[in-house]
C-alpha atoms as a PDB file:
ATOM      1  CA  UNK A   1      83.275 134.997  69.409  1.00  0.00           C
ATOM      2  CA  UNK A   2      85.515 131.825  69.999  1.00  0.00           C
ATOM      3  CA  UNK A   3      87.663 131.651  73.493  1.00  0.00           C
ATOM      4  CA  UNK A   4      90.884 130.912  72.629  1.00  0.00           C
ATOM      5  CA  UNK A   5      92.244 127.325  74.095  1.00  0.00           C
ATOM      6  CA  UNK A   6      94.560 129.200  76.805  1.00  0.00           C
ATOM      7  CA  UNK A   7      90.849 130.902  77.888  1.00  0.00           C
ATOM      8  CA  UNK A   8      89.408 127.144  78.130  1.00  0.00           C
ATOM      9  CA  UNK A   9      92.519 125.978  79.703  1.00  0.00           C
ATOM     10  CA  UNK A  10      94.532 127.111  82.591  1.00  0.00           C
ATOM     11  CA  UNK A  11      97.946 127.931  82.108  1.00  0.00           C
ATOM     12  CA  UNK A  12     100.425 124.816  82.569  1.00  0.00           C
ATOM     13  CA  UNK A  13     102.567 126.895  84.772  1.00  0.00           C
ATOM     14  CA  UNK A  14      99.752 127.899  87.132  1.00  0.00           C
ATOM     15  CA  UNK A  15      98.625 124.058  87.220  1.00  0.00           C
ATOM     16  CA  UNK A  16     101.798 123.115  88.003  1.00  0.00           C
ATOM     17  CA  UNK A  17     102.238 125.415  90.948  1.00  0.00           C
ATOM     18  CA  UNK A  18      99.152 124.367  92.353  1.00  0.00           C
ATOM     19  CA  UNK A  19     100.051 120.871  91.901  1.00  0.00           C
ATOM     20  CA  UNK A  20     103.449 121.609  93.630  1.00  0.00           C
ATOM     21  CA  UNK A  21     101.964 123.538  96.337  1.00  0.00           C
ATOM     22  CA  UNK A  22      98.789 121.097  97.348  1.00  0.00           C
ATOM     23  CA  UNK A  23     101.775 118.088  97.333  1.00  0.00           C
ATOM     24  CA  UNK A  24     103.901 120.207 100.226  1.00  0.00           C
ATOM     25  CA  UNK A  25     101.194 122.049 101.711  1.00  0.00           C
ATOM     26  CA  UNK A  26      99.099 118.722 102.728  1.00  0.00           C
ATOM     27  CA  UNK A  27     102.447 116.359 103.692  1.00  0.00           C
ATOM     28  CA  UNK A  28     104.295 119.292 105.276  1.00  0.00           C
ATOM     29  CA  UNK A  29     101.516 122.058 106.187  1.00  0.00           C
ATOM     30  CA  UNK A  30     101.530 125.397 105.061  1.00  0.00           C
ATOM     31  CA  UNK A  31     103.108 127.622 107.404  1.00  0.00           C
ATOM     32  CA  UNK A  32     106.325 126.036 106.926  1.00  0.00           C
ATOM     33  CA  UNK A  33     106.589 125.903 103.106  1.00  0.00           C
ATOM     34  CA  UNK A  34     107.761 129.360 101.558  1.00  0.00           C
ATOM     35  CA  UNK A  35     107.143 131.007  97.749  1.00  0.00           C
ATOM     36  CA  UNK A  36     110.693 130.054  96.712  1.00  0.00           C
ATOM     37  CA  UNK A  37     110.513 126.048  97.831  1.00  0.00           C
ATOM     38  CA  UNK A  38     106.978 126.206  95.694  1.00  0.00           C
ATOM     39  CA  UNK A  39     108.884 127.975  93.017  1.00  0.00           C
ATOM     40  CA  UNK A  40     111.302 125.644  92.648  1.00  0.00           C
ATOM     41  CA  UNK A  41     109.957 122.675  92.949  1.00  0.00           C
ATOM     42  CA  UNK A  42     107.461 123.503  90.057  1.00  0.00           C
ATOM     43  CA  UNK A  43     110.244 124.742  87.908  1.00  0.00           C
ATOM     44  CA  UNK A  44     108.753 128.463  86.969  1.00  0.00           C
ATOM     45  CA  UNK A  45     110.033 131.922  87.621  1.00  0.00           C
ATOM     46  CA  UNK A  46     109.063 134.060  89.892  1.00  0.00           C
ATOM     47  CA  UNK A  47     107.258 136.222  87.588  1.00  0.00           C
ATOM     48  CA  UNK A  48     105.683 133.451  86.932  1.00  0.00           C
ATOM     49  CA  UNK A  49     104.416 132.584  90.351  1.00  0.00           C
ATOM     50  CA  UNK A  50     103.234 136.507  90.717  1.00  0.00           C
ATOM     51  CA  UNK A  51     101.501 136.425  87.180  1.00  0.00           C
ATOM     52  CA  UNK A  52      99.246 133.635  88.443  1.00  0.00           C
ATOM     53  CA  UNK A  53      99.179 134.364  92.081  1.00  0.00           C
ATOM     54  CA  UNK A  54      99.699 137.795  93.503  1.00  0.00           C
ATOM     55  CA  UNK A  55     100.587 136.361  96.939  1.00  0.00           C
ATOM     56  CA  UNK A  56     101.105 133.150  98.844  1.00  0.00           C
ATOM     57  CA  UNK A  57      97.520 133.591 100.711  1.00  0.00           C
ATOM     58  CA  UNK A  58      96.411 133.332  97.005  1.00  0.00           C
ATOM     59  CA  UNK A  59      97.910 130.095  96.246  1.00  0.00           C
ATOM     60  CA  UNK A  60      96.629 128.987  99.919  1.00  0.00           C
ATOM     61  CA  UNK A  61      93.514 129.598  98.664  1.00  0.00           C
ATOM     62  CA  UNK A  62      93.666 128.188  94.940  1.00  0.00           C
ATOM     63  CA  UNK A  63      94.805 125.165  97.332  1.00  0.00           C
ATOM     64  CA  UNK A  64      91.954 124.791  99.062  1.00  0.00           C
ATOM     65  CA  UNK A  65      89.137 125.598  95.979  1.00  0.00           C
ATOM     66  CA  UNK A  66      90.781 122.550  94.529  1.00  0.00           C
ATOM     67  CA  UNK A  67      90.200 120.644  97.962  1.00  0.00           C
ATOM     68  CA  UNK A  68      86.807 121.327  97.725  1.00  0.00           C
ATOM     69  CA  UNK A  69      85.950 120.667  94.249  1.00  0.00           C
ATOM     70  CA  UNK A  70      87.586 117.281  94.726  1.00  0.00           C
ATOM     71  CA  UNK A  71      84.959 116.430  97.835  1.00  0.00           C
ATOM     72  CA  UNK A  72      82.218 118.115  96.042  1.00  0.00           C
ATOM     73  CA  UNK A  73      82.741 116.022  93.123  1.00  0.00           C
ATOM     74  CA  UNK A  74      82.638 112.789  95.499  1.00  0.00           C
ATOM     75  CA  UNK A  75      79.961 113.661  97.460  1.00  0.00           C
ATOM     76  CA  UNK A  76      77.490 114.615  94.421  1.00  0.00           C
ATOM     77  CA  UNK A  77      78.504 111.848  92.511  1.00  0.00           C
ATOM     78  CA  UNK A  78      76.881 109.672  95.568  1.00  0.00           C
ATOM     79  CA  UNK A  79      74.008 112.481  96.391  1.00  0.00           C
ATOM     80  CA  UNK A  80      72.867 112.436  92.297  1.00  0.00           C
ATOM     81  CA  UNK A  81      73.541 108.557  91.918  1.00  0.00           C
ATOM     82  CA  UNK A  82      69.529 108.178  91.951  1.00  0.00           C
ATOM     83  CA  UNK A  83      69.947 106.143  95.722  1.00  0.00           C
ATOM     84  CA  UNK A  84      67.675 106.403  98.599  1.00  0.00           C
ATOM     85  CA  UNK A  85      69.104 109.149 101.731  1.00  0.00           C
ATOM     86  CA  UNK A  86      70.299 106.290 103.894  1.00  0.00           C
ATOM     87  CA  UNK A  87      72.800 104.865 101.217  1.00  0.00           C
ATOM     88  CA  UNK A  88      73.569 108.075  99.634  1.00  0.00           C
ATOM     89  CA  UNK A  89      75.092 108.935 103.121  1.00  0.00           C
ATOM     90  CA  UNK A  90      76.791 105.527 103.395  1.00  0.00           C
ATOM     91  CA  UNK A  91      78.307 106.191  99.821  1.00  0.00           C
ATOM     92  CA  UNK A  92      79.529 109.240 101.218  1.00  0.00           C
ATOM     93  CA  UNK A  93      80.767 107.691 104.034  1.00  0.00           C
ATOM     94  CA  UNK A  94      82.496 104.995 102.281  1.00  0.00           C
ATOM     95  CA  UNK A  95      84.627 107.642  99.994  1.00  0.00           C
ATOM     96  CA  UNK A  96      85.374 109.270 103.432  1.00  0.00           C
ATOM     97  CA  UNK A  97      87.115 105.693 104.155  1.00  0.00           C
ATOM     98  CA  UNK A  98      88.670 105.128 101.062  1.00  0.00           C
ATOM     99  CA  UNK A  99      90.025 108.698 101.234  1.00  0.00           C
ATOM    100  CA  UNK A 100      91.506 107.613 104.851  1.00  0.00           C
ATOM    101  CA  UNK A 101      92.736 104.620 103.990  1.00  0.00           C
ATOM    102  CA  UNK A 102      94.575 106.292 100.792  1.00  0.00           C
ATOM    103  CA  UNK A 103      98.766 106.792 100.871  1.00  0.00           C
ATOM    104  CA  UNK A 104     100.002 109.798 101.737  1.00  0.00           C
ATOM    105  CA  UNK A 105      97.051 110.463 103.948  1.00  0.00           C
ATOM    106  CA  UNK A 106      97.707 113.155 106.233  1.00  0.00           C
ATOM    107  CA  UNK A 107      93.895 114.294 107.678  1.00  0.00           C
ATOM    108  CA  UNK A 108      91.913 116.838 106.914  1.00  0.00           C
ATOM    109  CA  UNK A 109      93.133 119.777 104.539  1.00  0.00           C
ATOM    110  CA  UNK A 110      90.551 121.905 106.397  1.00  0.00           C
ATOM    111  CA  UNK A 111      90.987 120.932 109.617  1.00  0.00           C
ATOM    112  CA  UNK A 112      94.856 121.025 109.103  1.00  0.00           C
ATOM    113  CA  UNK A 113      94.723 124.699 107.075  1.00  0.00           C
ATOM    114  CA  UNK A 114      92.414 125.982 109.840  1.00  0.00           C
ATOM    115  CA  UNK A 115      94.484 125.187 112.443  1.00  0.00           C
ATOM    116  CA  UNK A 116      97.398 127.507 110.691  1.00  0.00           C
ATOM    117  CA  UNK A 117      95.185 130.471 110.285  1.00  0.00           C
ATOM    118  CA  UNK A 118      92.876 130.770 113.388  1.00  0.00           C
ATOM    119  CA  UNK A 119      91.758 134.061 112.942  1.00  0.00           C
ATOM    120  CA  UNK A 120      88.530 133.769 112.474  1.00  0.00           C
ATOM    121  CA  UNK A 121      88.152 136.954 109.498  1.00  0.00           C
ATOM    122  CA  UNK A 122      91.152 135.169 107.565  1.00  0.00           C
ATOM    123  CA  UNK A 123      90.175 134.307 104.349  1.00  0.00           C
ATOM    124  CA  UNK A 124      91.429 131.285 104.788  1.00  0.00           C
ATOM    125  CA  UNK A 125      89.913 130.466 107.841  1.00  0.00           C
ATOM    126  CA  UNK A 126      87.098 132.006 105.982  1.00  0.00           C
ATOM    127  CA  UNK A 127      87.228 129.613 103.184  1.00  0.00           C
ATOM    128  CA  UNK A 128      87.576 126.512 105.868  1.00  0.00           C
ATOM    129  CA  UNK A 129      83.915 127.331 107.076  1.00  0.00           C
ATOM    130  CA  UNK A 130      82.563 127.693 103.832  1.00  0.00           C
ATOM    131  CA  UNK A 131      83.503 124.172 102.763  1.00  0.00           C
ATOM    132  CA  UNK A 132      82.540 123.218 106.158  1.00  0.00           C
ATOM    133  CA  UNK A 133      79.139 124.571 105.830  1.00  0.00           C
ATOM    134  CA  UNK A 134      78.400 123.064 102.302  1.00  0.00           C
ATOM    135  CA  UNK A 135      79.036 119.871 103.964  1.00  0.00           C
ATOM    136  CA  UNK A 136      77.094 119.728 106.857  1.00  0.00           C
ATOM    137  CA  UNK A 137      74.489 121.458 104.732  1.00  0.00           C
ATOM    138  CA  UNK A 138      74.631 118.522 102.418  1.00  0.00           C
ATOM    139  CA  UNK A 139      74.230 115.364 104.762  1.00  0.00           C
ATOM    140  CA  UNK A 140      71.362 117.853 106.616  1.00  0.00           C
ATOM    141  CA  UNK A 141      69.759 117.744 103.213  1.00  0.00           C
ATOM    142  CA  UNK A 142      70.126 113.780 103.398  1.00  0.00           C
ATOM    143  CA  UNK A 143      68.957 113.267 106.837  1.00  0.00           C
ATOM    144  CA  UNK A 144      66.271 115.664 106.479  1.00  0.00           C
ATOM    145  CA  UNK A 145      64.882 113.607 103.527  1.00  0.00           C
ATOM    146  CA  UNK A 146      65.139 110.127 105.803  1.00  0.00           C
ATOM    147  CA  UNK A 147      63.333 112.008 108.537  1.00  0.00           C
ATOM    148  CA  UNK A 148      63.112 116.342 109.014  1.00  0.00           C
ATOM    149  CA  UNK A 149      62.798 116.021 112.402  1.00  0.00           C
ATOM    150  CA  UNK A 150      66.177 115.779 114.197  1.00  0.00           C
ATOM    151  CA  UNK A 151      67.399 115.873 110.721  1.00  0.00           C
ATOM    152  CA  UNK A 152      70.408 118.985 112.093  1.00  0.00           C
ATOM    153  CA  UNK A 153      71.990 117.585 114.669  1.00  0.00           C
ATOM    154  CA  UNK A 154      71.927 113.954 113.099  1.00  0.00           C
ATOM    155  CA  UNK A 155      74.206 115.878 110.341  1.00  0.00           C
ATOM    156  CA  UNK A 156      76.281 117.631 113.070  1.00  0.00           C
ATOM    157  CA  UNK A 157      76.762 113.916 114.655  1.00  0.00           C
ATOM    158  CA  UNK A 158      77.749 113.130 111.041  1.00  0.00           C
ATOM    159  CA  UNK A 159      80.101 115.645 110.570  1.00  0.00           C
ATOM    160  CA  UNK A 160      81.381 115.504 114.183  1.00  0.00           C
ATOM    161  CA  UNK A 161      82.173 111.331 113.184  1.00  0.00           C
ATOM    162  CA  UNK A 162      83.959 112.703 110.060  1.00  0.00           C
ATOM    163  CA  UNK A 163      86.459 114.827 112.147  1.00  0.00           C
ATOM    164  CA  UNK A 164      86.911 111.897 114.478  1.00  0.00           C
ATOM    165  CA  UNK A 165      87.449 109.154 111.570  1.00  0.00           C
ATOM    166  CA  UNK A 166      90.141 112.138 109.677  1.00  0.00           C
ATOM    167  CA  UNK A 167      92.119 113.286 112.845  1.00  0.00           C
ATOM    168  CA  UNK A 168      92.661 109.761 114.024  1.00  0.00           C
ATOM    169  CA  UNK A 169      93.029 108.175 110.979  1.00  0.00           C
ATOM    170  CA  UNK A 170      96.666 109.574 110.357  1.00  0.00           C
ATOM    171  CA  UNK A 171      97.366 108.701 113.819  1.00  0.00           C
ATOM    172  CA  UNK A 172      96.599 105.069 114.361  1.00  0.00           C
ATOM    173  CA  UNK A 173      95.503 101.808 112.503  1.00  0.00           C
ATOM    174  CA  UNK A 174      93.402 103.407 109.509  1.00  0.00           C
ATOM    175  CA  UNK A 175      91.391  99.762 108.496  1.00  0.00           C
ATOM    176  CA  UNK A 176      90.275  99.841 112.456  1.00  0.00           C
ATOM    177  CA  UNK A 177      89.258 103.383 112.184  1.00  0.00           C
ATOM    178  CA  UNK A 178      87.468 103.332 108.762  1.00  0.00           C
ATOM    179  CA  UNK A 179      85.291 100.404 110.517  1.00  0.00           C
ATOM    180  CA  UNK A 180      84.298 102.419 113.649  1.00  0.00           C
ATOM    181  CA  UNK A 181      83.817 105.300 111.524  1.00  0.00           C
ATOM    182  CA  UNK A 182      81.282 103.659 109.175  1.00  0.00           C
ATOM    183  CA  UNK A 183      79.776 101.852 111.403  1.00  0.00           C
ATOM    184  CA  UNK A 184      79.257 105.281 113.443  1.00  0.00           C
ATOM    185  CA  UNK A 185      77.528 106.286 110.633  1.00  0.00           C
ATOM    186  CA  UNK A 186      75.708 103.097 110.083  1.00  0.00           C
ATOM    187  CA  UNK A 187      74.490 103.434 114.199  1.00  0.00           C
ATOM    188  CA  UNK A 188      73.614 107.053 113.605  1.00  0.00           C
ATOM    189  CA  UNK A 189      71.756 106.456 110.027  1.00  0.00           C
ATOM    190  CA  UNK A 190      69.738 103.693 111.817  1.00  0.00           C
ATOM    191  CA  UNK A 191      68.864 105.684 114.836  1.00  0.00           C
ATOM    192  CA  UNK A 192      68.103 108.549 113.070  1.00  0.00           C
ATOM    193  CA  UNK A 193      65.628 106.818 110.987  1.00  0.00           C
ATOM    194  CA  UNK A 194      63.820 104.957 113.845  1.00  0.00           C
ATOM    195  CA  UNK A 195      63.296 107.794 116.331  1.00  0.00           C
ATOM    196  CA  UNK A 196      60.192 108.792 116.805  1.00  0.00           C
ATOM    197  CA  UNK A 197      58.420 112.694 117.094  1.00  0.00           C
ATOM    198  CA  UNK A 198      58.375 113.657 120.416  1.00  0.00           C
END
């Protein structure tokens, strides 16, 4: 049996509320934004808003699946671009920077989000370690195939550089940061690959 194309596509309406909400929920945080501004903004009615998302913690959510598609999507297009570990991880890296040096940037959406719900049984706060986990999981998988040994915390140090690099990069001078950040990484990839078993 066929789907039919509103099956294959979401709904404009919902798209547009999660567009809406992701805008005001990154620049302004999410705490301080309620159903009605979202509402507005993305010109539905509130039926609407409750047909697609029975609550705001739903929306939250929605918010942040979209968050981590988008880095998944970056990081696997430089995991599965056929490159050895060490530049795989300096590819991710690198969309790390450009992501910091982007407009509008405003830090982490994780570390931001988890900071409003920190409750550790809170979905959201749920959802933050999830994403969190993939990651680290991820650049594990890349240091482990450079070298296994010391391969877990070399991806903690990774992931520990990240924060860094995203919390200070809507701070102060983001080209400065971006080049201590990557070459962090580039210090850490080196070292990591020259150690030797104990």
């Amino acid at each position: 049996m066929a789907r039919s194309e509103t099956e294959i596509r979401p709904s404009e309406a919902r798209q547009r509320l999660l567009n809406t909400a992701t805008g005001i929920f990154y620049r302004e945080g999410i705490h301080s934004v309620g159903v009605d501004r979202i509402i507005t903004e993305a010109q539905v009615t509130r039926a609407t808003f409750y047909r697609h998302f029975p609550g705001k913690e739903d929306l939250v959510l929605a918010y942040l699946r979209a968050a981590d598609q988008a880095i998944r999507g970056q990081v696997d297009k430089a995991v599965t671009a056929g490159l050895p570990a060490p530049d795989a991880l300096r590819a991710v890296a690198e969309s790390i920077a450009q992501g910091i040096r982007s407009t509008g940037f405003r830090g982490c959406a994780f570390l931001n989000a988890v900071a409003e719900y920190p409750d550790p049984d809170h979905p959201v706060h749920q959802a933050v370690l999830a994403h969190r986990q993939w990651f680290l999981d991820t650049i594990n998988t890349l240091m482990a195939s450079i070298r296994r040994t010391g391969a877990e915390p070399a991806a903690q140090h990774f992931v520990m550089l990240r924060d860094g690099a995203m919390a200070a990069g809507c701070l102060v001078d983001r080209a400065l940061i971006c080049e201590t950040f990557l070459r962090g990484v580039e210090g850490l990839i080196q070292a990591h690959g020259a150690r030797q078993p104990s």
